[in-house]
Protein backbone atom coordinates (compact mmCIF):
# COMPACT_ATOMS: atom_id res chain seq x y z
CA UNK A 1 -32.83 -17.40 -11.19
CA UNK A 2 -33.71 -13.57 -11.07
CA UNK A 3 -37.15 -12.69 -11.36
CA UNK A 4 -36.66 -9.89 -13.68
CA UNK A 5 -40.59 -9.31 -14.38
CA UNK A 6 -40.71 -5.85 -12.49
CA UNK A 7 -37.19 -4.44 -14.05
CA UNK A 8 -37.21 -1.07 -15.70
CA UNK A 9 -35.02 0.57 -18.59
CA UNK A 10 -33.14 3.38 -16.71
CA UNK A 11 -30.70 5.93 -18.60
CA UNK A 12 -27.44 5.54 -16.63
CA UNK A 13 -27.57 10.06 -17.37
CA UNK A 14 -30.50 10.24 -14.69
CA UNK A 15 -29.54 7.83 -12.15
CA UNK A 16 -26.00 9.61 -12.03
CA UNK A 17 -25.07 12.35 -13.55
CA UNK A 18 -21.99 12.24 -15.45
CA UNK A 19 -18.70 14.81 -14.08
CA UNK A 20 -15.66 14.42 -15.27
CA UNK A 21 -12.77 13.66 -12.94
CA UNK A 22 -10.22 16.08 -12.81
CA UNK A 23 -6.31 15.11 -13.12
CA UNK A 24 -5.43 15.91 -16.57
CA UNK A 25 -1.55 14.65 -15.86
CA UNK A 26 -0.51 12.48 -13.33
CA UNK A 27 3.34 13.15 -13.79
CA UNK A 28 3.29 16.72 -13.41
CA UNK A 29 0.37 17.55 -11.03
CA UNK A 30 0.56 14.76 -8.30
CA UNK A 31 3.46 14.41 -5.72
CA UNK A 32 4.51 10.77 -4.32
CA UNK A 33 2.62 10.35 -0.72
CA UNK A 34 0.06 8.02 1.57
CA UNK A 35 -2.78 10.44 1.55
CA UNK A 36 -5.11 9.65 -0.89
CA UNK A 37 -5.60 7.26 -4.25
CA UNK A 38 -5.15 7.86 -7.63
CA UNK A 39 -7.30 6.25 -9.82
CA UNK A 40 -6.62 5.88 -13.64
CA UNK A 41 -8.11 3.94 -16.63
CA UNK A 42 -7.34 0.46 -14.76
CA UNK A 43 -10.15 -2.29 -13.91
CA UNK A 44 -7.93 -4.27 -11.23
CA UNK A 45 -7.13 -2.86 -8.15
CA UNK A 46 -10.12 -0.93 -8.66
CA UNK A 47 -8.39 1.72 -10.47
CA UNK A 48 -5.79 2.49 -7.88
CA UNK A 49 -2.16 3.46 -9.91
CA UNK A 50 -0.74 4.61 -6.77
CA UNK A 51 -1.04 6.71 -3.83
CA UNK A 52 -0.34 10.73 -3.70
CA UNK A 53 -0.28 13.95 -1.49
CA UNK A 54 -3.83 15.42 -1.37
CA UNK A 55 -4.66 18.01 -3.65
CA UNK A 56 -8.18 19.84 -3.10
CA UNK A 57 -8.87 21.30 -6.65
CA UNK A 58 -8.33 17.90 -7.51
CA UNK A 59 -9.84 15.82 -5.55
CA UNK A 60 -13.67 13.98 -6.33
CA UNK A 61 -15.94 13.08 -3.56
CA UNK A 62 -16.62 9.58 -2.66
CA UNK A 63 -19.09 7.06 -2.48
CA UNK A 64 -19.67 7.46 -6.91
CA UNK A 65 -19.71 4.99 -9.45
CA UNK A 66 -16.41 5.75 -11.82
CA UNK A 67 -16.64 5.27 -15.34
CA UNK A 68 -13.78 4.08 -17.51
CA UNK A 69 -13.77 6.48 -20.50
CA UNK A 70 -10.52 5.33 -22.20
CA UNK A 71 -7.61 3.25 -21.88
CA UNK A 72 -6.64 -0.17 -23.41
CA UNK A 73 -8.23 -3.42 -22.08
CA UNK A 74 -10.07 -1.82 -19.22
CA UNK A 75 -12.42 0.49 -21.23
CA UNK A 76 -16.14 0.38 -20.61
CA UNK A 77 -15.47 -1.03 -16.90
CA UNK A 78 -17.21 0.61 -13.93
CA UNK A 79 -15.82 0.95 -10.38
CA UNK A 80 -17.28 1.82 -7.02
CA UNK A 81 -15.15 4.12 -4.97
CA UNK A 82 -16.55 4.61 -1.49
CA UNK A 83 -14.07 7.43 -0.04
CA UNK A 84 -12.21 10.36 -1.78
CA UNK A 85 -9.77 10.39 -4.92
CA UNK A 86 -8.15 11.87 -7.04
CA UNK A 87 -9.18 10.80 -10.92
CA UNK A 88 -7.41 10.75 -14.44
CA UNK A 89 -9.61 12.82 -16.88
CA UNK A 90 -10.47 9.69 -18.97
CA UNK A 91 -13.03 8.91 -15.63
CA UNK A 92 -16.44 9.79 -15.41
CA UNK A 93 -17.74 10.00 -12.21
CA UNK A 94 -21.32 9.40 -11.44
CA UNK A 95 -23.32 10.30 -8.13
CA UNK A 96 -26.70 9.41 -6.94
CA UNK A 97 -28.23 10.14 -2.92
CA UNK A 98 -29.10 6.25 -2.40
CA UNK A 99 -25.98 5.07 -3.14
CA UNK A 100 -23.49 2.68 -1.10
CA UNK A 101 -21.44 -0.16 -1.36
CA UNK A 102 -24.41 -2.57 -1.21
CA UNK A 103 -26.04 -1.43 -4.20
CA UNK A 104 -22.97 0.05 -5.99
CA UNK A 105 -21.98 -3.33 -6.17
CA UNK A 106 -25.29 -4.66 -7.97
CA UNK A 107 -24.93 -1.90 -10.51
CA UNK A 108 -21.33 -1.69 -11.08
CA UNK A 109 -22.01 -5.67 -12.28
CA UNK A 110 -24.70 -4.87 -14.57
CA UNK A 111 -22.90 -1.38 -16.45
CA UNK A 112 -20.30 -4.02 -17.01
CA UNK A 113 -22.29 -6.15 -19.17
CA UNK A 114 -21.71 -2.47 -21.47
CA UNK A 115 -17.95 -3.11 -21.86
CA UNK A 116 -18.27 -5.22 -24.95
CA UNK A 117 -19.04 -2.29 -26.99
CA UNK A 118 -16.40 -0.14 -26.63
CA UNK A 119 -12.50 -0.45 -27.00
CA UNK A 120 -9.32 2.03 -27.15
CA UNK A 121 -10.79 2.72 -30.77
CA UNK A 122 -14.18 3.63 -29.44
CA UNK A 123 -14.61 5.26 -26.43
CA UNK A 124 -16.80 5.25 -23.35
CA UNK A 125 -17.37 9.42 -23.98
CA UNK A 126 -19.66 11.31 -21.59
CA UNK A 127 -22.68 11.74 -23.61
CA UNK A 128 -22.56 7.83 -24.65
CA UNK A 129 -22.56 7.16 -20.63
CA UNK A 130 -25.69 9.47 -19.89
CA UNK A 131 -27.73 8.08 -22.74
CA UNK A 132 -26.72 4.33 -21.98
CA UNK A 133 -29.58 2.29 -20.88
CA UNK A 134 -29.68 0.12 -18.36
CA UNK A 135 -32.40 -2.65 -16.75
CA UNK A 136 -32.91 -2.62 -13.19
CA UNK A 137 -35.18 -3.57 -10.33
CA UNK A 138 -38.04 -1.15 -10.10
CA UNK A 139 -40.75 0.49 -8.40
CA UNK A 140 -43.36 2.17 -9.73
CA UNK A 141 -44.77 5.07 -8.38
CA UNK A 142 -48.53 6.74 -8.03
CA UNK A 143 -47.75 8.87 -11.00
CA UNK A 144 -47.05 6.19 -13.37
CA UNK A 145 -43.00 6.53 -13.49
CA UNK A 146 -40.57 4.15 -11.89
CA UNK A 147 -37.86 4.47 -9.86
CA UNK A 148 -34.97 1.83 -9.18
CA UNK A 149 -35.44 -0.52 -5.95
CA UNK A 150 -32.80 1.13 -4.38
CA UNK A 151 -33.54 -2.15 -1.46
CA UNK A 152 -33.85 -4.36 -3.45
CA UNK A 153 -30.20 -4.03 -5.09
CA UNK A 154 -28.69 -3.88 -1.69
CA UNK A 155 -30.71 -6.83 -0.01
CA UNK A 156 -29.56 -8.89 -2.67
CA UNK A 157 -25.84 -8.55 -2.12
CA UNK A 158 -26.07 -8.75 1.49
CA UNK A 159 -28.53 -11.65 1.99
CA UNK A 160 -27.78 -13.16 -1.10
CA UNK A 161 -23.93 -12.93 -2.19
CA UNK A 162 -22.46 -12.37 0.76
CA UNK A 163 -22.94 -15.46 2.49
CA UNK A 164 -21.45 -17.12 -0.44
CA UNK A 165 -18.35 -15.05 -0.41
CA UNK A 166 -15.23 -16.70 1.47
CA UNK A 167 -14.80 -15.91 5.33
CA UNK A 168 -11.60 -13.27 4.98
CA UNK A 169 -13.71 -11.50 1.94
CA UNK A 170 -17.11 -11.38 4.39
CA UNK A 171 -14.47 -9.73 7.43
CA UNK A 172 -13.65 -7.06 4.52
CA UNK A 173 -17.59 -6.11 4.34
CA UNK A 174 -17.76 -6.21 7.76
CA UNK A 175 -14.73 -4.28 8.52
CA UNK A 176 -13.76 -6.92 11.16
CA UNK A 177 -10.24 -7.53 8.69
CA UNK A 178 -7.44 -7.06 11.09
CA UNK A 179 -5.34 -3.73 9.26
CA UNK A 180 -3.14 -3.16 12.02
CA UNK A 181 0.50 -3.42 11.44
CA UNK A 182 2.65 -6.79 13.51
CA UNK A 183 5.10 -4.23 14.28
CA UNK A 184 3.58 -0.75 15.40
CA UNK A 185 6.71 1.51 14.72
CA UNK A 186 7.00 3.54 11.77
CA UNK A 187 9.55 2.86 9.40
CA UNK A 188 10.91 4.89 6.17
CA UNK A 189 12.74 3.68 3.52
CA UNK A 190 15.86 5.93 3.18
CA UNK A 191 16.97 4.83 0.18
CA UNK A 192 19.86 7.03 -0.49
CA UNK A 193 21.55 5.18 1.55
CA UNK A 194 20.81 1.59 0.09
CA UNK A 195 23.75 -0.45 -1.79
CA UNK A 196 23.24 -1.98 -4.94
CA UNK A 197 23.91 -5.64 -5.00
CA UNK A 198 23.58 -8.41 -7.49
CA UNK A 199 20.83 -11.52 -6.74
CA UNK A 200 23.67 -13.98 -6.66
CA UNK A 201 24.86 -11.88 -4.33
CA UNK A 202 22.58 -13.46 -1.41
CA UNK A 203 21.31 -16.27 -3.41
CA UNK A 204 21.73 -19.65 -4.55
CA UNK A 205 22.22 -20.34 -8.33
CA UNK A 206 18.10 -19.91 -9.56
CA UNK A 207 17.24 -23.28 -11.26
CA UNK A 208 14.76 -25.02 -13.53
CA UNK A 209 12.04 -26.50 -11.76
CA UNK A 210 10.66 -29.99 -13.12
CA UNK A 211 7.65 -29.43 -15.02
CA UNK A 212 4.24 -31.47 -14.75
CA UNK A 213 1.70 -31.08 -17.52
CA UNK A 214 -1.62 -29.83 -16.44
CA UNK A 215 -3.82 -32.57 -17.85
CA UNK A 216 -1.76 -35.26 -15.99
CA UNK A 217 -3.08 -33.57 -12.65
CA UNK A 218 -5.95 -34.20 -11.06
CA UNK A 219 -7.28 -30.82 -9.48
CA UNK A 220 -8.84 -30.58 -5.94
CA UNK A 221 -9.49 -28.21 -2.84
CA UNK A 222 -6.81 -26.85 -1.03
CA UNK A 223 -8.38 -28.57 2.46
CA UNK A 224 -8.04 -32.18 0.97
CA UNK A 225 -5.57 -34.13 2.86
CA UNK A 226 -3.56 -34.98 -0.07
CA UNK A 227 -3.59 -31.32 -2.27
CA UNK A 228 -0.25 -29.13 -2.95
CA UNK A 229 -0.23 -25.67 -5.10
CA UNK A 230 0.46 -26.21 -8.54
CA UNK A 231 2.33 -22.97 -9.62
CA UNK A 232 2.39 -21.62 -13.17
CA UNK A 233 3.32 -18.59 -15.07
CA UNK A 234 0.07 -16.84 -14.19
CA UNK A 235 -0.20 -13.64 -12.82
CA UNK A 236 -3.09 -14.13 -10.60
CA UNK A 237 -3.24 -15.80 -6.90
CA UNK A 238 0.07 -15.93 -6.51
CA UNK A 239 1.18 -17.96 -8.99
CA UNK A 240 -1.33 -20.81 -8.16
CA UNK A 241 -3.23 -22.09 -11.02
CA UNK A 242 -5.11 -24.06 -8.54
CA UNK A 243 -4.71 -26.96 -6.13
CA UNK A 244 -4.09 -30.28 -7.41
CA UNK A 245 -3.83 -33.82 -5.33
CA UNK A 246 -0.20 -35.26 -4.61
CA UNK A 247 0.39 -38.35 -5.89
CA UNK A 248 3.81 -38.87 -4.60
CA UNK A 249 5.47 -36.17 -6.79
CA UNK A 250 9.09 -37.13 -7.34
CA UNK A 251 9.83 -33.55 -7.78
CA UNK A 252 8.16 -31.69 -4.97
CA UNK A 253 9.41 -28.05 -4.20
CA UNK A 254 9.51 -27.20 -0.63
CA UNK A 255 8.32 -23.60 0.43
CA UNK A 256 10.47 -20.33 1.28
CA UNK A 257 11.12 -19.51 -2.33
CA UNK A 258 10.94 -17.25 -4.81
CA UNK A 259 8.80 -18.16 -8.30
CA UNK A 260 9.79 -16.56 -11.59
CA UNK A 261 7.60 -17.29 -14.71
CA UNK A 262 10.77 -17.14 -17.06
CA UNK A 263 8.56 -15.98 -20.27
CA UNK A 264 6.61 -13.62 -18.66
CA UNK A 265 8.31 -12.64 -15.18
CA UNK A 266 5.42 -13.39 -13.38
CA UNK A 267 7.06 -13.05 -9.50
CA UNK A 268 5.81 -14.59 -6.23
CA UNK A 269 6.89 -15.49 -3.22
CA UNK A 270 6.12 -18.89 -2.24
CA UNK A 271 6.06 -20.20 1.48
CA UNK A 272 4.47 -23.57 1.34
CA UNK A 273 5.95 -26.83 -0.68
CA UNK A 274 4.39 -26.61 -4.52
CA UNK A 275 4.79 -28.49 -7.65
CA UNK A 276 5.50 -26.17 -10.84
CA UNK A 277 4.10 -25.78 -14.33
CA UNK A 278 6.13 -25.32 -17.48
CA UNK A 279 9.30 -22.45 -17.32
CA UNK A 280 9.29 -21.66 -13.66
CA UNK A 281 12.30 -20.51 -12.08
CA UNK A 282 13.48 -21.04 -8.36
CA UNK A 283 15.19 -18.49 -6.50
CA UNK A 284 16.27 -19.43 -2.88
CA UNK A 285 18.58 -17.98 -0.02
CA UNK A 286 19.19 -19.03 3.11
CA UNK A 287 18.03 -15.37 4.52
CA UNK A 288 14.74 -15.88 2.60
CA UNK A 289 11.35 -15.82 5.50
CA UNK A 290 7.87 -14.77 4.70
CA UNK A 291 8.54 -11.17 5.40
CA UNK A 292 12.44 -11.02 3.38
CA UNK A 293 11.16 -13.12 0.89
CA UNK A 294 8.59 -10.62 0.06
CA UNK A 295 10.38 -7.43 0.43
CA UNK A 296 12.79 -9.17 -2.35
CA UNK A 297 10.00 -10.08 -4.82
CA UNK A 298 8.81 -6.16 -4.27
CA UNK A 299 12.09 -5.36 -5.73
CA UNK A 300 12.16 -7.99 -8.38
CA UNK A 301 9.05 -7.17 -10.05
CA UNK A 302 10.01 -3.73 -10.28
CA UNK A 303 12.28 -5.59 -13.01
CA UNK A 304 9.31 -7.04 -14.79
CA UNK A 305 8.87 -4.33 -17.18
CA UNK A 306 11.74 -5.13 -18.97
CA UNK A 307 10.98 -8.60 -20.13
CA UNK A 308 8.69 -10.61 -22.23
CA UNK A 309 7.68 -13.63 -24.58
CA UNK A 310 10.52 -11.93 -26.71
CA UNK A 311 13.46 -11.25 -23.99
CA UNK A 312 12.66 -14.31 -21.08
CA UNK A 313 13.60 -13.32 -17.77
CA UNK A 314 16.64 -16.09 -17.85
CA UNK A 315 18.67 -17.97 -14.74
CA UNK A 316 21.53 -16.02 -16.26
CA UNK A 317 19.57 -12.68 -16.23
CA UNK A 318 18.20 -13.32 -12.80
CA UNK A 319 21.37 -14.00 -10.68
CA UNK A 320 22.92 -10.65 -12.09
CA UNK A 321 20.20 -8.53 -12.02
CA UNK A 322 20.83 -5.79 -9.67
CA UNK A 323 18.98 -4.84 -6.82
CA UNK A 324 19.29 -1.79 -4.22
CA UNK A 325 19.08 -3.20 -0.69
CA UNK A 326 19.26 -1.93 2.34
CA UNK A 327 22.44 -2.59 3.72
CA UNK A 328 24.84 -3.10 6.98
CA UNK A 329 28.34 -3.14 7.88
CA UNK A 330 29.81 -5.25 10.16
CA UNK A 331 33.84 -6.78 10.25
CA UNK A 332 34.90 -10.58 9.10
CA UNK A 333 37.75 -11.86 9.81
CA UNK A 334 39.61 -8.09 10.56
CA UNK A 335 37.71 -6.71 7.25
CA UNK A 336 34.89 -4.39 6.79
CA UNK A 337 32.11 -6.07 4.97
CA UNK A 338 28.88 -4.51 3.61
CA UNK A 339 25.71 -6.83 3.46
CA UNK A 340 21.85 -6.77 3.09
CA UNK A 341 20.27 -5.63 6.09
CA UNK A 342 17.90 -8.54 6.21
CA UNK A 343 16.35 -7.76 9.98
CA UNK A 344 15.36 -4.27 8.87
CA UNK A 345 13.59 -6.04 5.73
CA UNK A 346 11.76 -7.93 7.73
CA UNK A 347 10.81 -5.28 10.19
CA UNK A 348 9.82 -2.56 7.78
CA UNK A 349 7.65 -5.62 6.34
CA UNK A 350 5.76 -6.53 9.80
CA UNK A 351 5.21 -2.53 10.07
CA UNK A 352 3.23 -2.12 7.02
CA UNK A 353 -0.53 -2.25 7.87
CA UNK A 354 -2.61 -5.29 7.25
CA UNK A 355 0.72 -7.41 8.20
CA UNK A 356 -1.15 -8.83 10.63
CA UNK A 357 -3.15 -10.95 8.23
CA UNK A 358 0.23 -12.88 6.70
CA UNK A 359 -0.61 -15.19 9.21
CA UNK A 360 -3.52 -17.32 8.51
CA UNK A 361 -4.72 -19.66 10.48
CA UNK A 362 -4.74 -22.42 7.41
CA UNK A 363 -1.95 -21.90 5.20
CA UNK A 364 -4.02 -22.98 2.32
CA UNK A 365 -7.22 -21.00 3.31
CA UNK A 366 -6.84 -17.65 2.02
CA UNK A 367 -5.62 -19.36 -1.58
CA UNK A 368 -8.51 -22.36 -1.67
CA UNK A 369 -10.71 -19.08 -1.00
CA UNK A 370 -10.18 -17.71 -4.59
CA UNK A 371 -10.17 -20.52 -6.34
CA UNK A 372 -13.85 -20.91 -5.02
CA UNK A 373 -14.48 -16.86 -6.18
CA UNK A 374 -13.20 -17.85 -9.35
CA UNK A 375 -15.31 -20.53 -10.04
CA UNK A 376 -18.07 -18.72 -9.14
CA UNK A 377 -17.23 -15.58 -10.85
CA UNK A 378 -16.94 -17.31 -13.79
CA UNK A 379 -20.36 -19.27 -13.66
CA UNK A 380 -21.90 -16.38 -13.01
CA UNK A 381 -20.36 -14.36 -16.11
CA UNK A 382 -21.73 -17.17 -18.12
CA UNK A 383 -25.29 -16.55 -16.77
CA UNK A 384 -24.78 -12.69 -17.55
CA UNK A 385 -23.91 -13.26 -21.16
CA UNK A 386 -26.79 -15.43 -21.72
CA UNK A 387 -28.92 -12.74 -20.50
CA UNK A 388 -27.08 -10.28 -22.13
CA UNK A 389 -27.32 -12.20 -25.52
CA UNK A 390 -31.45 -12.57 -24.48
CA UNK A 391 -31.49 -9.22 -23.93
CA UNK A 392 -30.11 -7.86 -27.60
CA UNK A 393 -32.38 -10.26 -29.19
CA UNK A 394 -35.33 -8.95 -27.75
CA UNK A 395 -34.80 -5.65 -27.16
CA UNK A 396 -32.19 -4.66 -30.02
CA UNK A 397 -29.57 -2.30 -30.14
CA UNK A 398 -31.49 0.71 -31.67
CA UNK A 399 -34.10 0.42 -27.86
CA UNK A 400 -30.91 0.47 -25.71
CA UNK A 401 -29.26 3.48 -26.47
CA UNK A 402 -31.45 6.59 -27.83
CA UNK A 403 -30.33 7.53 -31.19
């Protein structure tokens, strides 16, 4: 439990004050290109739409908590961005000296406890961010005024939450995560030259997998003896609901495949064995290896967009769906044949940095890993709302934000 005795009501205007970002249209200002991030009304990824050429006069300094102005579902949400970007106009940014990503983290969890109020039809504006009111950790000074505990907020992430977080996420704070590429020459796509080719093309028929009902499972860690992935139509960790124990599943899938959430074209590649939920397709191919398989799902969820609860992404619809591959010649039997070009696939794969790290040491680590962030992250949302519900009953509405 927090002691929040020596917390403070701060107005989120003084602690950082409010600029607008400064890309008023994506589409026709920014040019494709690996220089610098994009960031638009989107909580996951934090914010990232895509990467762009660098553009000075728009560009926003770094190290700045980003407000989400606007924007369906994501609304209300703050972001830390610790280097340079380039930001849609619905973003606020907000900048303060004793800033980094030890303390940015502390706040940008309590502005979120905000987001309730607002969606698409009321928006996060400027003047509602500088006159929001937030409780911190405080100091007071000799003149009677406070000041937030700058230390405090970061000593609590790092001797606190950190230790808690799984081993690959504590490498990413320590910048010990391995970014380097497994192959170290550069490769571009030249897709002008690609050839289209259908998915039956280079796979089997896609089938039905058998599904198991949730409640007949019993869940468990992925390091038990006896656990297997139990894929679903999710669109988080891969498709892995969570990890459930193996009680001599008749219908066990082995790994080197290709998932498809038929309803909702939900796309993963999977390399271990796995038992499946309801409406999961398989797609398998004898050229299919960790690195192919996932250049292919690339491609495939580029398809995603055009299916829903209302138009499934079918077996039918899946083997003659058309993809543009890379592709080689070579001569069978006195004829000129024109295939995928599965080697470069898997080369332009292993040169893409952080390849490295598709290599765990425990297959199941990196996955068992987020299931226990997930558990967490959702015990301690629960603790926030009851403290945010505490917090409107005894300090009201009209004493948070300044009429």
């Amino acid at each position: 439990m927090i002691d929040r005795s020596n917390w403070h009501w701060f107005k989120v205007g003084k602690l950082f004050p409010p600029q607008k970002c400064k890309c008023s249209n994506a589409t026709e200002l920014l040019e494709d290109g690996n220089e610098i991030a994009y960031i638009g009304a989107k909580k996951s990824d934090n914010g990232v739409m895509r990467y762009v050429k660098r553009d000075e006069k728009l560009v926003s300094r770094g190290n700045c908590i980003v407000f989400i102005g606007d924007g369906q579902g994501s609304v209300g949400y703050s972001l830390y961005q610790p280097v340079d970007f380039i930001g849609s106009t619905t973003l606020i940014a907000g900048y303060n000296e004793h800033l980094n990503p030890y303390n940015a983290t502390f706040l940008v969890t309590i502005l979120d406890q905000e987001r309730f109020r607002y969606s698409f039809g009321r928006k996060y504006k400027k003047e509602i961010i500088a006159n929001t009111k937030i409780q911190l950790p405080a100091i007071k000074l000799d003149n009677g005024e406070f000041e937030p505990d700058w230390q405090y907020m970061e000593s609590f992430i790092k001797d606190r939450i950190l230790p808690q977080l799984p081993k690959k996420a504590q490498k990413v704070w320590l910048q010990k995560y391995d970014i380097k590429p497994q192959k170290q020459e550069t490769m571009k796509l030249n897709i002008d030259k690609w050839v289209w080719f259908k998915v039956i093309d280079f796979c089997d028929k896609p089938y039905k997998a058998f599904a198991y009902n949730a409640n007949e499972l019993i869940e468990c860690k992925a390091s038990d003896e006896r656990s297997i992935k139990y894929i679903t139509r999710t669109d988080k960790n891969n498709g892995c609901k969570c990890f459930v124990q193996n009680e001599q599943f008749e219908s066990i899938e082995e790994g080197n495949a290709i998932t498809i959430g038929d309803t909702t074209a939900t796309i993963f590649y999977q390399e271990s064995e796995f038992v499946c939920g309801d409406h999961i397709v398989i797609l398998r191919s004898k050229f299919f290896n960790r690195f192919t398989g996932l250049f292919i799902t690339c491609l495939l969820n580029r398809e995603r967009y055009r299916y829903n609860y209302g138009r499934a992404f079918t077996m039918d619809i899946i083997e003659q769906t058309r993809l543009k591959l890379p592709a080689i010649k070579r001569m069978v039997d006195g004829k000129e044949v024109v295939e995928p070009d599965w080697q470069f696939m898997e080369d332009y794969i292993k040169s893409l940095p952080y390849s490295k790290n598709l290599e765990p040491s425990d297959p199941n680590e990196v996955v068992d890993e987020l299931m226990e962030v997930k558990k967490r992250v959702i015990e301690m949302e629960r603790r926030m709302e009851t403290q945010r519900q505490s917090n409107l009953v005894n300090y009201g509405t009209v004493n948070i934000y300044e009429k």
